[in-house]
C-alpha atoms as a PDB file:
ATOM      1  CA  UNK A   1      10.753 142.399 101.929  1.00  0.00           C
ATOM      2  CA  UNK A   2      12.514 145.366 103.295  1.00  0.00           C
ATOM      3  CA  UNK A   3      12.031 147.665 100.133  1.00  0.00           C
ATOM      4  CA  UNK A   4       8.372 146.314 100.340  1.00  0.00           C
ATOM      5  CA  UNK A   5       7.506 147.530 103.702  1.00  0.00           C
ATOM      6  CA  UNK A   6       9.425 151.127 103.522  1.00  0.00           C
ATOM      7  CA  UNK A   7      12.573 149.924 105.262  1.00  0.00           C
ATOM      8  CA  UNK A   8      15.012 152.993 105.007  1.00  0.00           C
ATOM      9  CA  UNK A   9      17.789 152.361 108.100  1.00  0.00           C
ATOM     10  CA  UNK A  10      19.031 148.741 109.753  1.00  0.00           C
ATOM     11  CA  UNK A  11      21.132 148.674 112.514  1.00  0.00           C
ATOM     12  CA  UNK A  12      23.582 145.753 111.689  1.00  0.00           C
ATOM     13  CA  UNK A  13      25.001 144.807 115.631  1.00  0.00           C
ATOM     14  CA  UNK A  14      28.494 143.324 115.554  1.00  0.00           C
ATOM     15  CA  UNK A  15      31.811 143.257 113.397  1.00  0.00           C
ATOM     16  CA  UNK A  16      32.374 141.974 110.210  1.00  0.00           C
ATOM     17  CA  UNK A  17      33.286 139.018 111.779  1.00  0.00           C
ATOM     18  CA  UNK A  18      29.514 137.995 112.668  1.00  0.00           C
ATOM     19  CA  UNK A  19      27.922 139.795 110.155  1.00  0.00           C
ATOM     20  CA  UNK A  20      29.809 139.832 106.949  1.00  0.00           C
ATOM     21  CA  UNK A  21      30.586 143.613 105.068  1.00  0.00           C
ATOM     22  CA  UNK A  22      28.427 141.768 101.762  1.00  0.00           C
ATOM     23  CA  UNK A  23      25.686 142.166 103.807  1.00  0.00           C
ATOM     24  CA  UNK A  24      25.870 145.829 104.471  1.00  0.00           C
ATOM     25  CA  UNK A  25      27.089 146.036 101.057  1.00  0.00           C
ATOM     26  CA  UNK A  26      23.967 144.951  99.851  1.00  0.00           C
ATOM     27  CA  UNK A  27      21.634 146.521 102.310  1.00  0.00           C
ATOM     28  CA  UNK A  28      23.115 149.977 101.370  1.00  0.00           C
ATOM     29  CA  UNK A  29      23.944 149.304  97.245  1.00  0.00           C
ATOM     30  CA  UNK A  30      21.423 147.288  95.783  1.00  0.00           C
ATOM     31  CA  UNK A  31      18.423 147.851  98.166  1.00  0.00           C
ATOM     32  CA  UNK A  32      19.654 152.029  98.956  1.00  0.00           C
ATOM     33  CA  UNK A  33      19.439 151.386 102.898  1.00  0.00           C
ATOM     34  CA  UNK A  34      21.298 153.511 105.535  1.00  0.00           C
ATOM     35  CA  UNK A  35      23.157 151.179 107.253  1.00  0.00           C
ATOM     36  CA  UNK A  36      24.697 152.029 110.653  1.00  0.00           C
ATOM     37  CA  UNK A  37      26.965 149.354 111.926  1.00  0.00           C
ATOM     38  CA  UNK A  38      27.668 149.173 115.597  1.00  0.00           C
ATOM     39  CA  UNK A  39      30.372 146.721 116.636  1.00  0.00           C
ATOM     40  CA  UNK A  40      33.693 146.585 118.929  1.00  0.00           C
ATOM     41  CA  UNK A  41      36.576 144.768 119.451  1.00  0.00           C
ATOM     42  CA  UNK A  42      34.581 142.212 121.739  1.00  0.00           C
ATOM     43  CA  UNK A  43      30.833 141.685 122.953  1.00  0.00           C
ATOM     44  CA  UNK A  44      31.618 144.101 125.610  1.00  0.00           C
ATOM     45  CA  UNK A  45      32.868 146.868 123.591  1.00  0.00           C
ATOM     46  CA  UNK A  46      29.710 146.213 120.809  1.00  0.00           C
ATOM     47  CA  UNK A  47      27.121 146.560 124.286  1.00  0.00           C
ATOM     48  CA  UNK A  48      28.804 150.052 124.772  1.00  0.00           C
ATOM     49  CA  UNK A  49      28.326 151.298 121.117  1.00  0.00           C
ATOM     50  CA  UNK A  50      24.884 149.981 121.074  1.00  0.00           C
ATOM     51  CA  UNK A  51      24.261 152.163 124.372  1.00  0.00           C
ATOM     52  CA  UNK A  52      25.726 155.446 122.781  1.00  0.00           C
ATOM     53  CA  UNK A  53      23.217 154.930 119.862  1.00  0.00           C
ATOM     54  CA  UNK A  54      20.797 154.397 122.396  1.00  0.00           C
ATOM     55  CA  UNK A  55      21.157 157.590 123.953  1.00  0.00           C
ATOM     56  CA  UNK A  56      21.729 159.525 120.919  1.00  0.00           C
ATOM     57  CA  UNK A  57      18.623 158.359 119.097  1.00  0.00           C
ATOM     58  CA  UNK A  58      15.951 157.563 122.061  1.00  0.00           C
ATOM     59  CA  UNK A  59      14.569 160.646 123.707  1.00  0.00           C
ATOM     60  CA  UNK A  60      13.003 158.844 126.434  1.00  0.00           C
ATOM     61  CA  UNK A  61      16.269 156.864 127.014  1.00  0.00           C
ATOM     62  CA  UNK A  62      17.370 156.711 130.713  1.00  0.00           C
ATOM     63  CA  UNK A  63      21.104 157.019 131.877  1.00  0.00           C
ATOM     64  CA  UNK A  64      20.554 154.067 133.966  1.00  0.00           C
ATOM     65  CA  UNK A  65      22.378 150.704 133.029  1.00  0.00           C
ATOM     66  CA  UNK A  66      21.401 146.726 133.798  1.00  0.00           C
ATOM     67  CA  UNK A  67      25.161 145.346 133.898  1.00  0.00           C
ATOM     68  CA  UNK A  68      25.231 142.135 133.152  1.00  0.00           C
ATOM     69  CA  UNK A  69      27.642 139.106 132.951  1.00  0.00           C
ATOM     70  CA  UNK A  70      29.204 139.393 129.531  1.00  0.00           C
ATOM     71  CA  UNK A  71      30.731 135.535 129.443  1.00  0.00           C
ATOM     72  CA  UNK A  72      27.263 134.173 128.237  1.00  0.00           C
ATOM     73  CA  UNK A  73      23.896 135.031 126.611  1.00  0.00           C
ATOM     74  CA  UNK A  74      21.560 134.155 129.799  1.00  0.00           C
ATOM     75  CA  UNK A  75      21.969 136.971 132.414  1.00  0.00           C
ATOM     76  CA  UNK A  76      21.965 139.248 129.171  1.00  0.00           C
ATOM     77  CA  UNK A  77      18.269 137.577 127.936  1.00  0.00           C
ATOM     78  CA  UNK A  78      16.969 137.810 131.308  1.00  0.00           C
ATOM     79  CA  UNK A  79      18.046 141.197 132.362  1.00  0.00           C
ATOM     80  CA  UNK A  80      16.286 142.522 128.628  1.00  0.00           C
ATOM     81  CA  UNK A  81      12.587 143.153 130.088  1.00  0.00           C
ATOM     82  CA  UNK A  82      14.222 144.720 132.800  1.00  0.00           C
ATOM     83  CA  UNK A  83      16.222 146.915 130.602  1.00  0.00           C
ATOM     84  CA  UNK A  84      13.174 147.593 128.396  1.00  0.00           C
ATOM     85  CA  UNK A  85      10.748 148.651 131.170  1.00  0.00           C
ATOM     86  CA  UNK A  86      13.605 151.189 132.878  1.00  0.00           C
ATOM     87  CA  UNK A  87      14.549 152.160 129.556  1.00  0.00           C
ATOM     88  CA  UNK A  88      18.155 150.952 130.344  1.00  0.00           C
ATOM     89  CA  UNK A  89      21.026 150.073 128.341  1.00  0.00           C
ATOM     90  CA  UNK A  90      22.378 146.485 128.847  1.00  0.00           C
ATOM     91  CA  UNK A  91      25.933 146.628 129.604  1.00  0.00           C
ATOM     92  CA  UNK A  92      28.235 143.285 129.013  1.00  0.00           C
ATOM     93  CA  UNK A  93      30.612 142.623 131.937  1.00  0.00           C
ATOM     94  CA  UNK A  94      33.356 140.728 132.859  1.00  0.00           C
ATOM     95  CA  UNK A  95      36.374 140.050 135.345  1.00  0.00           C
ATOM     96  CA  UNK A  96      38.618 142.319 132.712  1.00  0.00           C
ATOM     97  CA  UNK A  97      36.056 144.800 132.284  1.00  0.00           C
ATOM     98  CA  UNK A  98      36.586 148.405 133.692  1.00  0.00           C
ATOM     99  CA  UNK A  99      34.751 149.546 136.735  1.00  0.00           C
ATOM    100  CA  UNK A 100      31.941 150.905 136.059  1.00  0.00           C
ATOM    101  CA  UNK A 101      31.892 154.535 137.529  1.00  0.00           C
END
């Protein structure tokens, strides 16, 4: 299907862990995809890497942020409209997370 409709670059979001290297392995080797993986040591740290792609591939990406609470999937879901519309990143947070300057 990919090869089919022109596919050249997939974003594969998370580590190895969730989304094992034989996939990338294939994506890139048998099917000749450019694979960019973005992933971190936790959900947190995989929400920042997908916002630094963000803003280094979207020229009409905003600086602005939707932070969110990182401990489920629901304030993430609902904030993504939100994010969409403003153009936002969606930031995953938590007690232990860093303040967000």
């Amino acid at each position: 299907y990919l090869v089919d409709e022109g596919v050249t670059d997939v974003y594969i979001v998370g580590g190895e862990a969730v989304v094992p290297a034989s996939v990338e392995t294939e994506l890139s080797g048998a099917l000749g995809i450019t694979v960019t993986r973005l992933a971190g040591d936790n959900r947190s740290e995989t929400a920042v890497a997908i916002a630094e792609e963000l803003e280094t591939v979207s020229a009409g990406f905003n600086e602005g942020v939707a932070a969110v609470n990182g401990m489920g999937f629901a304030d993430a879901l609902a904030a993504g409209p939100f994010a969409v519309q403003n153009q936002d990143a969606i930031l995953l947070v938590d007690e232990a997370s860093p303040q967000l300057t």
